[in-house]
N, C-alpha and C. Protein backbone atom coordinates (compact mmCIF):
# COMPACT_ATOMS: atom_id res chain seq x y z
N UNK A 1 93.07 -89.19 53.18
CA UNK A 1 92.84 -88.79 51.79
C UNK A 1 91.67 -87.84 51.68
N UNK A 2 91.50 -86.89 50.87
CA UNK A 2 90.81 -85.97 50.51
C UNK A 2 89.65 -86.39 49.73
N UNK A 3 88.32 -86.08 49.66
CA UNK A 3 87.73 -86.08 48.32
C UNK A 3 88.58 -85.88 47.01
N UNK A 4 87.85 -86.71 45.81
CA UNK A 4 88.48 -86.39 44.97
C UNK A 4 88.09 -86.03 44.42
N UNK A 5 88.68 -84.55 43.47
CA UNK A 5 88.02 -83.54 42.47
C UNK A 5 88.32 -83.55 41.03
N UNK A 6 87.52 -83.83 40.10
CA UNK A 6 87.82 -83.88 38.73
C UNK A 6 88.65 -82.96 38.06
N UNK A 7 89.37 -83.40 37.47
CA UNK A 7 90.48 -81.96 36.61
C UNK A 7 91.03 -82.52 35.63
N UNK A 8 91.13 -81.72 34.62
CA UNK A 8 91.19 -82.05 33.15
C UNK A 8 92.62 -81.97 33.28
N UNK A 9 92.93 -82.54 31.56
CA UNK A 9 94.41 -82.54 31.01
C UNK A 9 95.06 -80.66 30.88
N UNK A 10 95.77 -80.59 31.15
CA UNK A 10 96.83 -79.29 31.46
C UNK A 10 95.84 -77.91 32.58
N UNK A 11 95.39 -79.13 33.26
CA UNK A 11 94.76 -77.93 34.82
C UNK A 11 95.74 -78.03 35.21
N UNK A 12 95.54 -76.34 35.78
CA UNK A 12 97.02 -75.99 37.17
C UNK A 12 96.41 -76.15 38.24
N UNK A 13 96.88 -77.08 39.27
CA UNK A 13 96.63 -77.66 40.09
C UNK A 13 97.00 -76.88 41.41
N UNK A 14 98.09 -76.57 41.68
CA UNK A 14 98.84 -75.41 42.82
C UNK A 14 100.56 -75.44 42.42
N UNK A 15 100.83 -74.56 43.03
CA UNK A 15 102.24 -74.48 43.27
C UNK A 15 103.25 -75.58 43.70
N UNK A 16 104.43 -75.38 43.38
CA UNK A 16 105.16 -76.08 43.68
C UNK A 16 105.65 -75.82 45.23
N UNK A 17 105.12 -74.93 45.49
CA UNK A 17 105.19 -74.24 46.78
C UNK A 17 104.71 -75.54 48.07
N UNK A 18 103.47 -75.62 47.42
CA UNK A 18 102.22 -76.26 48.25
C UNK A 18 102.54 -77.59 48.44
N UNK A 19 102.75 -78.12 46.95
CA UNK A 19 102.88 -79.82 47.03
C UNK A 19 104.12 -80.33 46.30
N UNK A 20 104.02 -81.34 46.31
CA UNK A 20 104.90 -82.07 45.14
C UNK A 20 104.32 -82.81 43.79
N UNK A 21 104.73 -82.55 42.52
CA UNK A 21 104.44 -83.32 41.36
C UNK A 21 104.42 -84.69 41.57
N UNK A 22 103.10 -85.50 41.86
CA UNK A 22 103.05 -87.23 41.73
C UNK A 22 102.86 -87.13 40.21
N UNK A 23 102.45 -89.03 40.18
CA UNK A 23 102.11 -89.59 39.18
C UNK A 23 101.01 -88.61 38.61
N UNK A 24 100.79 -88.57 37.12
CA UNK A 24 99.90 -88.08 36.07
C UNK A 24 100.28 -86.60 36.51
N UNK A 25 101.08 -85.78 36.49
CA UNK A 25 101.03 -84.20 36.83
C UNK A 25 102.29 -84.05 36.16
N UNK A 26 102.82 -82.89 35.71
CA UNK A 26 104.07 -82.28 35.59
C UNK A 26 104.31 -80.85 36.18
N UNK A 27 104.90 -80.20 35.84
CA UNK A 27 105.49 -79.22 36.87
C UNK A 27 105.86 -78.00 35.53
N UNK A 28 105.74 -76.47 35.61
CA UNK A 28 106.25 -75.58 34.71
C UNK A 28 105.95 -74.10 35.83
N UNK A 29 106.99 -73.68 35.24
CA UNK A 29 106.97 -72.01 35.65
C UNK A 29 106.80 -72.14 37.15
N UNK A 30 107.28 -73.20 37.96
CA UNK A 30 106.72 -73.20 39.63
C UNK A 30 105.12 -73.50 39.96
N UNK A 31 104.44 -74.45 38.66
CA UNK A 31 102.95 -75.11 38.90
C UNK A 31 103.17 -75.99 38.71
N UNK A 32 102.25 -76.90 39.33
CA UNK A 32 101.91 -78.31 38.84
C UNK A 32 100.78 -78.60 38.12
N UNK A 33 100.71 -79.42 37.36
CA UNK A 33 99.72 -79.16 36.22
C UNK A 33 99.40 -80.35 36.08
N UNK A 34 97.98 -80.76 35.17
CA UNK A 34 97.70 -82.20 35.27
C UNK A 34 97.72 -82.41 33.86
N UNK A 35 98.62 -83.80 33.64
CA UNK A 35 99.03 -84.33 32.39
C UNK A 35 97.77 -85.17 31.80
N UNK A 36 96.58 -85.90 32.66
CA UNK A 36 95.91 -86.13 32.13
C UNK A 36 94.38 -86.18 32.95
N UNK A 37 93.63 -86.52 32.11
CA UNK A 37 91.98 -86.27 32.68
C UNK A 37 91.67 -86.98 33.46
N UNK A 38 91.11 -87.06 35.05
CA UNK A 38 91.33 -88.06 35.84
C UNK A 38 90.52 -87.53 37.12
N UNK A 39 91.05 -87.73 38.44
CA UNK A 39 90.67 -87.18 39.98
C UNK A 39 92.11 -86.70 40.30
N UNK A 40 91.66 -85.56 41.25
CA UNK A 40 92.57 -85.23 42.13
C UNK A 40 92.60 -85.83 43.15
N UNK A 41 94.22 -86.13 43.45
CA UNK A 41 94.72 -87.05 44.71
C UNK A 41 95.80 -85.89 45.48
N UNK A 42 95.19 -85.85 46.85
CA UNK A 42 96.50 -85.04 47.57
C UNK A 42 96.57 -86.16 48.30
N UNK A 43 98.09 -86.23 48.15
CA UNK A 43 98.61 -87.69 49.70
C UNK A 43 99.51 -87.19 50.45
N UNK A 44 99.60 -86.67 51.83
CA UNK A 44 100.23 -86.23 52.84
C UNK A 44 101.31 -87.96 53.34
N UNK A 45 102.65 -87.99 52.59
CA UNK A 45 103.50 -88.87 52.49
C UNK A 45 104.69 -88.33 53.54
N UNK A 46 105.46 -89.28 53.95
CA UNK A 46 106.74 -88.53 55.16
C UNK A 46 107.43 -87.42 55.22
N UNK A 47 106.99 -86.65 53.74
CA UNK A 47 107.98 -85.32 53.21
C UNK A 47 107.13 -83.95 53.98
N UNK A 48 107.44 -83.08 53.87
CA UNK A 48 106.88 -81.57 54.53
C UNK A 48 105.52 -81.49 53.44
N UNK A 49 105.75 -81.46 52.45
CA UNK A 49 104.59 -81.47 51.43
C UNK A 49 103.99 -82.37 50.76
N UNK A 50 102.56 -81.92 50.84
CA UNK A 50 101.77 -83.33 49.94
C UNK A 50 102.23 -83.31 48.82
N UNK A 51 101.90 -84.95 48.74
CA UNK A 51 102.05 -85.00 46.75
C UNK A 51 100.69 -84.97 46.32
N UNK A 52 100.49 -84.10 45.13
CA UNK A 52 99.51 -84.22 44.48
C UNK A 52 99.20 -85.37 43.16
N UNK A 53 98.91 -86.12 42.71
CA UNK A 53 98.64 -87.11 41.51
C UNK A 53 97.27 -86.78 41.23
N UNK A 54 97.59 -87.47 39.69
CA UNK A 54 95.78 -87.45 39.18
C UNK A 54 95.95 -89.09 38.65
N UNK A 55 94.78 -89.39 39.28
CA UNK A 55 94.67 -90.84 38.76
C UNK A 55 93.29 -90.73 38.18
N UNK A 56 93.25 -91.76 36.92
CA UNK A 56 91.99 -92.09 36.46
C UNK A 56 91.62 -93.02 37.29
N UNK A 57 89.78 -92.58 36.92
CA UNK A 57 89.09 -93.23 38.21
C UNK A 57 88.84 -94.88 37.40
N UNK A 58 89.33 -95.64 38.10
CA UNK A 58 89.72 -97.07 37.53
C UNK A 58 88.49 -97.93 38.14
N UNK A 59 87.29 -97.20 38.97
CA UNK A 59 86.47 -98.20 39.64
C UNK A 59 85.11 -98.16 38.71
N UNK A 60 85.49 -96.77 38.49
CA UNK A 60 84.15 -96.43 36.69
C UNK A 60 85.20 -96.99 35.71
N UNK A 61 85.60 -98.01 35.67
CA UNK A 61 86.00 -98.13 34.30
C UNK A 61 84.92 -97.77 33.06
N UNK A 62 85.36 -97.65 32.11
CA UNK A 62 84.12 -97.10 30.98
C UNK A 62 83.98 -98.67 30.21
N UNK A 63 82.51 -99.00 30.29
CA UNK A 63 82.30 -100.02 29.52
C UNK A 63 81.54 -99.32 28.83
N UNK A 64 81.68 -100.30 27.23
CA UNK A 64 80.84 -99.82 26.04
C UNK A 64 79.43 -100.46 26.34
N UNK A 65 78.38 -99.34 26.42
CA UNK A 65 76.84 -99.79 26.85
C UNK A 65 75.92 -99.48 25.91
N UNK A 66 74.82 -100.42 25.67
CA UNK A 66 74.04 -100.14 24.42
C UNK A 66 73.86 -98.52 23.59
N UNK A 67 73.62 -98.56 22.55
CA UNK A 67 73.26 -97.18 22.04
C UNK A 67 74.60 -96.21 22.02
N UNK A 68 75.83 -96.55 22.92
CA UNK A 68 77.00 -95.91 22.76
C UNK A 68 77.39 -95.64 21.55
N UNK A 69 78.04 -94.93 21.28
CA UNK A 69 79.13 -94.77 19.81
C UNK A 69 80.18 -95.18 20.05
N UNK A 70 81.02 -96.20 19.46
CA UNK A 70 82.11 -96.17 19.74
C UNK A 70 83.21 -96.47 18.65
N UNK A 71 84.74 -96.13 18.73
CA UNK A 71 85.58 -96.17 17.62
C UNK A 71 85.88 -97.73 17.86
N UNK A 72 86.05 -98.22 16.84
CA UNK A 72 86.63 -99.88 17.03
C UNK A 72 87.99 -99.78 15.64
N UNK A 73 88.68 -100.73 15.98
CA UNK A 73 89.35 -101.08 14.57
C UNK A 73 89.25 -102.64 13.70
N UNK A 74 89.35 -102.69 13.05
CA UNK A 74 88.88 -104.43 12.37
C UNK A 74 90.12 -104.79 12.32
N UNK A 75 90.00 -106.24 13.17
CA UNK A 75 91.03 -106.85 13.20
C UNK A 75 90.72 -107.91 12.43
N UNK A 76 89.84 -108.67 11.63
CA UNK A 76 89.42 -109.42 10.62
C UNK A 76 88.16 -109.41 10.30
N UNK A 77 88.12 -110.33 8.97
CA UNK A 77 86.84 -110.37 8.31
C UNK A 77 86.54 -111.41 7.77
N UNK A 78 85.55 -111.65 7.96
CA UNK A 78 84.68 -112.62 6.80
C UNK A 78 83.33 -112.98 5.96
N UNK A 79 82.73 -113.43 5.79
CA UNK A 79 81.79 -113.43 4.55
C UNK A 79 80.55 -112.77 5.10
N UNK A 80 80.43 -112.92 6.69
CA UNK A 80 79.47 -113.43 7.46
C UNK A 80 79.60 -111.62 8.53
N UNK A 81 81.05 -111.52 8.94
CA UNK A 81 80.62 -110.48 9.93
C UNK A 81 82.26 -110.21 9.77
N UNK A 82 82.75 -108.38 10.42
CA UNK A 82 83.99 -107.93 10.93
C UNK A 82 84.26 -108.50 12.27
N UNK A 83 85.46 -108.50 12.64
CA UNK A 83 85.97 -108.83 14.23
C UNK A 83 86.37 -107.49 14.33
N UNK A 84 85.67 -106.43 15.06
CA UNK A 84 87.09 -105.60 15.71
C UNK A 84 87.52 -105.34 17.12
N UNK A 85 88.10 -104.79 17.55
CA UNK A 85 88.49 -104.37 18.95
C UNK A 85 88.04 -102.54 19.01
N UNK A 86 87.54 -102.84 20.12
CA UNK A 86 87.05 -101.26 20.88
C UNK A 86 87.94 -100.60 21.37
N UNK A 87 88.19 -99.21 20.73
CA UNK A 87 89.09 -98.78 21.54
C UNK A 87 88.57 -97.31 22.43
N UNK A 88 87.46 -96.88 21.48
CA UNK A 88 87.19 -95.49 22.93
C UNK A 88 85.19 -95.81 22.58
N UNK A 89 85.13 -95.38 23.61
CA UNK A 89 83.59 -95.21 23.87
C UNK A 89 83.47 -93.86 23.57
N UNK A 90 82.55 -93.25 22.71
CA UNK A 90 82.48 -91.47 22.47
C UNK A 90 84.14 -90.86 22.49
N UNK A 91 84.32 -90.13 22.94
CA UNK A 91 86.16 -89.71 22.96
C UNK A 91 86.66 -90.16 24.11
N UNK A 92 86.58 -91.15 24.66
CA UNK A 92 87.16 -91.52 25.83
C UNK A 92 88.17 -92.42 25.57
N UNK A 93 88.96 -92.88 25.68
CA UNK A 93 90.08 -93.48 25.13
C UNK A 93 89.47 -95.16 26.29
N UNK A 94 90.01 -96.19 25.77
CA UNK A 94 89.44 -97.31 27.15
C UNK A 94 90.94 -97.66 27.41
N UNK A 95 90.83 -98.18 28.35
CA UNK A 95 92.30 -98.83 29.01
C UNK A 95 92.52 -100.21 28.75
N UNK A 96 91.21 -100.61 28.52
CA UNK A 96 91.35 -102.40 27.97
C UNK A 96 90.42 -102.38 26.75
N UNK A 97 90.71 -103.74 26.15
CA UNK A 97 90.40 -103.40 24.65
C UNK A 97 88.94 -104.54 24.82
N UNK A 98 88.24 -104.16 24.04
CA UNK A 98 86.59 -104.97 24.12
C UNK A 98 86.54 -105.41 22.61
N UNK A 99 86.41 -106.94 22.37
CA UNK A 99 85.78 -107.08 21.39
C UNK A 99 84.46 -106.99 20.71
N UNK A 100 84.32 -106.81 19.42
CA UNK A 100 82.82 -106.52 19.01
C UNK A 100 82.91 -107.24 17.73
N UNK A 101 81.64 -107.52 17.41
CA UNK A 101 81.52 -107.86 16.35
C UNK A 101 80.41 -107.26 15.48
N UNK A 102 80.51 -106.73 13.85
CA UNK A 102 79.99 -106.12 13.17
C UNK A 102 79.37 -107.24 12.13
N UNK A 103 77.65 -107.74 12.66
CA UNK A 103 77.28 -108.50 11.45
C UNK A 103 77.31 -108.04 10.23
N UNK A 104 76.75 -109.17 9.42
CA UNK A 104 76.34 -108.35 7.85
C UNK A 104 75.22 -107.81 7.43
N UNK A 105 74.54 -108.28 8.12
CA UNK A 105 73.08 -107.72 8.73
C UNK A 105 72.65 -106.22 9.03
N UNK A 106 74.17 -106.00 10.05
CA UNK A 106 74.23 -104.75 10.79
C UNK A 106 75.15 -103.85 10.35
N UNK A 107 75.23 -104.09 9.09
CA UNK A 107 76.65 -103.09 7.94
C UNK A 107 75.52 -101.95 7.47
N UNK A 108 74.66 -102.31 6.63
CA UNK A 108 73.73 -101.18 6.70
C UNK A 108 72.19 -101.05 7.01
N UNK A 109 71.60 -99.75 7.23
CA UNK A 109 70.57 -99.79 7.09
C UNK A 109 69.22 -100.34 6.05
N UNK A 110 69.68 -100.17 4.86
CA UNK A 110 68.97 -100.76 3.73
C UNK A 110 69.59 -101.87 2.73
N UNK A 111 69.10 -102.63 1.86
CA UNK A 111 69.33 -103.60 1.26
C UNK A 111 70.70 -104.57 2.18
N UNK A 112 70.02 -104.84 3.10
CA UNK A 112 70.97 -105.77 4.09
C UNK A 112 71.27 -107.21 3.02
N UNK A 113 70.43 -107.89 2.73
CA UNK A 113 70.72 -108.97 1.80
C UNK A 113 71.65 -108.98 0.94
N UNK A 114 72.03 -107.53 -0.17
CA UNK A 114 73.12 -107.65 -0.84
C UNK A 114 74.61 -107.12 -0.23
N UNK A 115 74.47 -106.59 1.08
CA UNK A 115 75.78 -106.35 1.49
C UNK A 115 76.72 -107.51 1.50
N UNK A 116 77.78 -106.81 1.01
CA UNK A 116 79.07 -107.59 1.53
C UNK A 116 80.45 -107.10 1.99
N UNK A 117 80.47 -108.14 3.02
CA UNK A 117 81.43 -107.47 4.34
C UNK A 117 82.68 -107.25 3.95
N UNK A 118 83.40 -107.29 2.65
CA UNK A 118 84.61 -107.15 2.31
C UNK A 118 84.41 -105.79 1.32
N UNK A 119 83.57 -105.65 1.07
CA UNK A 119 83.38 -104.58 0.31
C UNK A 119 82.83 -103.33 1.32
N UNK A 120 82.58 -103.63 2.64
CA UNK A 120 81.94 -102.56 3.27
C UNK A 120 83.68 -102.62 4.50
N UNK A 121 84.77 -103.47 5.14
CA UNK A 121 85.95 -103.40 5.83
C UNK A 121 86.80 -103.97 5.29
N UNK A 122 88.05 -103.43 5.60
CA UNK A 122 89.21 -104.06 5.52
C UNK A 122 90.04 -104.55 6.82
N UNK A 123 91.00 -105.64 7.10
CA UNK A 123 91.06 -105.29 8.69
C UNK A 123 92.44 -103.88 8.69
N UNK A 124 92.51 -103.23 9.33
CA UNK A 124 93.17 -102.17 10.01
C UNK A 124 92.49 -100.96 10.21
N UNK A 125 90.91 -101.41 9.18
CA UNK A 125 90.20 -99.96 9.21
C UNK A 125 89.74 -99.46 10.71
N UNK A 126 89.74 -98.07 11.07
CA UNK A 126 89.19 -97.36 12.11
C UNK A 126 87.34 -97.13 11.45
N UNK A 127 86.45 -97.86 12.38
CA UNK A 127 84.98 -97.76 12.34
C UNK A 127 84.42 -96.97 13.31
N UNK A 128 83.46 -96.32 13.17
CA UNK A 128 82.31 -95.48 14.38
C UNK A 128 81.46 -96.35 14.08
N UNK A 129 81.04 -97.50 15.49
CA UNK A 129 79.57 -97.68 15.17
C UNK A 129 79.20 -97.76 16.45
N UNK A 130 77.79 -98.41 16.26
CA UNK A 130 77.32 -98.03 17.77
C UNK A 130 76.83 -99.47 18.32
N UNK A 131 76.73 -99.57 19.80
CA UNK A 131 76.86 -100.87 20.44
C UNK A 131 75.28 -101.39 20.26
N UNK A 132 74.73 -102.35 19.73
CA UNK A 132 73.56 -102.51 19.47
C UNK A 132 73.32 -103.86 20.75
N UNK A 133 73.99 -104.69 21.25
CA UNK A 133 74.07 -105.46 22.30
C UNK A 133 75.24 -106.21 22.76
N UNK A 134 75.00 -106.17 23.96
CA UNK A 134 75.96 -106.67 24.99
C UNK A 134 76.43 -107.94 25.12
N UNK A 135 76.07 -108.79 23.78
CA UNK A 135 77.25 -110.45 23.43
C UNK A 135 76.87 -111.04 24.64
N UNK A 136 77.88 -111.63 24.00
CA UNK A 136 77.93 -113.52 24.89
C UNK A 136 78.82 -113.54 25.80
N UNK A 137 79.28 -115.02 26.04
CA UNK A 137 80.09 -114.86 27.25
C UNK A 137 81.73 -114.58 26.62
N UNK A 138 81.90 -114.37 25.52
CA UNK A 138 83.50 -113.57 25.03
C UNK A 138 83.64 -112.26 24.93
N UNK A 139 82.72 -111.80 25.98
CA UNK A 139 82.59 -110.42 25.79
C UNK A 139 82.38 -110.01 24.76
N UNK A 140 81.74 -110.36 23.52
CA UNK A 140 82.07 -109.87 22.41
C UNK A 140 80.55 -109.13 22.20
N UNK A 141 80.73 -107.90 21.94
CA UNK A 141 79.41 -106.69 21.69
C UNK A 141 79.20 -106.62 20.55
N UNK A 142 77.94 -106.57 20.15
CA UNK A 142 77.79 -106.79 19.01
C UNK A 142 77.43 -104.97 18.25
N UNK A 143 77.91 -104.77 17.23
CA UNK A 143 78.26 -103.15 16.64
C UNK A 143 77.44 -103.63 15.83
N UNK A 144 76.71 -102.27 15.28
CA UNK A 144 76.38 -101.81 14.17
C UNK A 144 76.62 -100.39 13.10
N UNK A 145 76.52 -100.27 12.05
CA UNK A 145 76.85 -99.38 11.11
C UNK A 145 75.57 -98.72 10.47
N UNK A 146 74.74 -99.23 10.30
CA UNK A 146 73.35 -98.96 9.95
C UNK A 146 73.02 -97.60 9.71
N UNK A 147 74.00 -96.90 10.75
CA UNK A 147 73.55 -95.28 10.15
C UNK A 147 73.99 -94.86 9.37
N UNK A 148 73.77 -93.68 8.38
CA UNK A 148 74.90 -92.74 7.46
C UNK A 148 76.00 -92.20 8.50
N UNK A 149 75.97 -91.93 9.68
CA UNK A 149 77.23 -91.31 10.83
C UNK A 149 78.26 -92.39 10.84
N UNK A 150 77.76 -93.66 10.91
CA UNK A 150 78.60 -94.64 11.23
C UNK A 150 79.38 -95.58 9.59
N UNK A 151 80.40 -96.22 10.24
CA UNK A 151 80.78 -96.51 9.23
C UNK A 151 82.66 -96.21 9.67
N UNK A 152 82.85 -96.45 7.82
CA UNK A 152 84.65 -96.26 8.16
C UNK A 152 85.00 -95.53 8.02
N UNK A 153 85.92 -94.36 8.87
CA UNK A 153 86.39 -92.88 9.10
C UNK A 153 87.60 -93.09 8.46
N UNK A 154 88.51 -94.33 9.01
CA UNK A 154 89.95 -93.72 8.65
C UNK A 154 90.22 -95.46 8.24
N UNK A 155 90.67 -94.86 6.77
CA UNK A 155 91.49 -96.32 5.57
C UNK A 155 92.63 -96.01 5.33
N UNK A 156 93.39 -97.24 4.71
CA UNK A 156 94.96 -96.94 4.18
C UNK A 156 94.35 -97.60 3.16
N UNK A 157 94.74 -96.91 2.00
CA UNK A 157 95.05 -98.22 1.05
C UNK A 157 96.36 -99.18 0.90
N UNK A 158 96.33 -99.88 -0.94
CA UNK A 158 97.28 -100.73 -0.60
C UNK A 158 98.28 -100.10 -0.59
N UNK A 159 98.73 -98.96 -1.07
CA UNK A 159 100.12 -97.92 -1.07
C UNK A 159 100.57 -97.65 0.47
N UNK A 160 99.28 -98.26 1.44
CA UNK A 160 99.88 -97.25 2.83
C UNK A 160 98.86 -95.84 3.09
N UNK A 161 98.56 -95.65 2.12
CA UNK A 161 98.06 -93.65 2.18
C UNK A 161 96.81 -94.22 2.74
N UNK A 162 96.38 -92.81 3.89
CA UNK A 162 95.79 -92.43 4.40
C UNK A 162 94.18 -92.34 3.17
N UNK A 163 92.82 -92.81 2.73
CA UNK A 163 92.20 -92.75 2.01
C UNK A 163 91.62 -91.92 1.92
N UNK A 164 90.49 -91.26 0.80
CA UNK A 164 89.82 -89.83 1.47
C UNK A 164 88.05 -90.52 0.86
N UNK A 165 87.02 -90.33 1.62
CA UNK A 165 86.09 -90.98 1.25
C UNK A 165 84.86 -90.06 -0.52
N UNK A 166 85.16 -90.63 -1.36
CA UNK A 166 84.39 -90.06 -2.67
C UNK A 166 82.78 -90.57 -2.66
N UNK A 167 82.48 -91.18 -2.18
CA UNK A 167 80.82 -91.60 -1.82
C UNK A 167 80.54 -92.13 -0.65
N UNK A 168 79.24 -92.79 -0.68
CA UNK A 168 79.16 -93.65 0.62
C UNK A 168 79.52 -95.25 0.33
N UNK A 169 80.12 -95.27 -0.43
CA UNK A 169 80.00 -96.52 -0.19
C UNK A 169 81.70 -96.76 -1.32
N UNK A 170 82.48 -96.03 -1.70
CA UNK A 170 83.96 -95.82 -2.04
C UNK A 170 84.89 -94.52 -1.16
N UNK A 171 86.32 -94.93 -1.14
CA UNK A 171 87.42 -94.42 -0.46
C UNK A 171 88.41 -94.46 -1.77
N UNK A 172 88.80 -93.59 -1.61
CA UNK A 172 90.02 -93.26 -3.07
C UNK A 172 91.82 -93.36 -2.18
N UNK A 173 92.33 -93.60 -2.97
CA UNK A 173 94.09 -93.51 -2.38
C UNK A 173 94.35 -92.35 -2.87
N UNK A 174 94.91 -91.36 -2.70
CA UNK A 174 95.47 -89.78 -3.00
C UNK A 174 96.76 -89.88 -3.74
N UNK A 175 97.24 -91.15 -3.36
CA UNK A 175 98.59 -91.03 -4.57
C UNK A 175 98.42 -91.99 -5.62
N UNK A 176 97.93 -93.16 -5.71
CA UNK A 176 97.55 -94.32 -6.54
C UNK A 176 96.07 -93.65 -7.55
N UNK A 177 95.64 -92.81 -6.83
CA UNK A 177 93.75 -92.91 -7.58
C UNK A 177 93.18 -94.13 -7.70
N UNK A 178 93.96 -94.91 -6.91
CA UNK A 178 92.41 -96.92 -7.17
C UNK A 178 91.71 -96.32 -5.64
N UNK A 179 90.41 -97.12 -6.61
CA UNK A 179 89.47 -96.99 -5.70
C UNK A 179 88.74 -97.78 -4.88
N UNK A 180 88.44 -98.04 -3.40
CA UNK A 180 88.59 -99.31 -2.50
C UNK A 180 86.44 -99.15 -2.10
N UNK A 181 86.15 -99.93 -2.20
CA UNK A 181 84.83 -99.86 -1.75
C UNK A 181 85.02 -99.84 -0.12
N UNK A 182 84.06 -99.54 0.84
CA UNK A 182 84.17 -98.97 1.85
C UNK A 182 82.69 -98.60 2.27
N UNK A 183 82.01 -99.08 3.57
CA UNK A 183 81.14 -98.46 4.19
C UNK A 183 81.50 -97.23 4.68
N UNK A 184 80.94 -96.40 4.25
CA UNK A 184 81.55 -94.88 4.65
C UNK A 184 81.04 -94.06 5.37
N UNK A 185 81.49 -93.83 6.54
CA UNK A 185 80.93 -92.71 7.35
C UNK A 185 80.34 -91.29 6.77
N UNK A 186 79.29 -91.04 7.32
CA UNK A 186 79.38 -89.43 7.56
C UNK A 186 79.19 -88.75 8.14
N UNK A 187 80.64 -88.39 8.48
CA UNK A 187 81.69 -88.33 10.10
C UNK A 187 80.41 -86.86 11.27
N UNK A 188 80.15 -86.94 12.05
CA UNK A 188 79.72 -86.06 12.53
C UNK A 188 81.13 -85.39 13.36
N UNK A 189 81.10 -84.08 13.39
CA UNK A 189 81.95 -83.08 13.84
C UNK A 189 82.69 -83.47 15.43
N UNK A 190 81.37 -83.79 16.31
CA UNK A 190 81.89 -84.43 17.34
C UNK A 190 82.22 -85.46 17.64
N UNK A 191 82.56 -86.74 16.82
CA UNK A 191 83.02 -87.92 16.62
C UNK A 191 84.43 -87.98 16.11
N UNK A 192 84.72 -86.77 15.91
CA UNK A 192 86.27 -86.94 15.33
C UNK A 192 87.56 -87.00 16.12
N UNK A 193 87.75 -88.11 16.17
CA UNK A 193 89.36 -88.26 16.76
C UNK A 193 90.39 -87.53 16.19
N UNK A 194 91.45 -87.07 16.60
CA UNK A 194 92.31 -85.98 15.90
C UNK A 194 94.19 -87.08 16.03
């Protein structure tokens, strides 16, 4: 096996000449190209030509580590704190899902005493917050919102629709006009999932 060399999603890798399309690559115009962000693998297998693959490097798995940003979604709530699940650290997508938990404490920066956690999530909402510590033994990390960046990016209301945020602290429905209270992000440019 070769060193392995980093290469992004739609790098041309070589010819079809050279190797063969493995796992994570596809093939166009007589190239092979890499389908996703990962290492380069050449494997010299029983055929005349190597196969090339890109595998993600699975030994760095990406754990969410203090001070991180990360997207979570709320999978419940209660009086006291959100449950959600982690799904990317900065734009990195994770391969396994991390629980976190969002106190009420840690919803905002100021007047922590009158927050309340139903008025700041709903569960299905998509949150940016950031990992403030590394939990107990349920893996569970504990998030915070505390900043104006952090908070909830992406709501449905009860219609289903996609929400659009009118303050920091309300989300409107675009076809209904009711209006859902909401800890509300304010989204920085490079935090945006597409």
């Amino acid at each position: 096996r070769q060193p392995l060399s980093p290469c992004v999603v739609g790098e041309r890798l070589c010819s079809t000449e050279e190797a063969t399309a493995g796992s994570g690559t596809y093939t166009r115009h007589g190239f092979i190209f890499s389908s996703l962000a990962g290492c380069l693998e050449r494997r010299n297998e029983d055929s005349e030509l190597p196969v090339v693959s890109v595998v993600r490097d699975s030994e760095s798995q990406l754990l969410p580590n203090v001070g991180a940003v990360v997207t979570c979604k709320v999978c419940s709530i209660n009086s006291r704190f959100a449950k959600v699940h982690i799904l990317y650290v900065g734009s990195t997508p994770l391969k396994s899902t991390f629980r976190g938990t969002i106190r009420r404490e840690d919803i905002r920066a100021t007047e922590k005493d009158k927050v309340d956690v139903y008025k700041s999530f709903r569960p299905s909402d998509i949150v940016l917050a950031k990992v403030i510590s590394l939990g107990d033994a349920q893996s569970n990390y504990l998030l915070s919102t505390a900043e104006n960046e952090l908070g909830v990016v992406v709501a449905r209301s009860e219609a289903g629709v996609q929400m659009v945020p009118i303050s920091w602290c309300e989300m409107q429905c675009p076809r209904t006009h009711t209006k859902e209270f909401r800890k509300v992000a304010r989204v920085q440019p490079q935090f945006l999932q597409t």
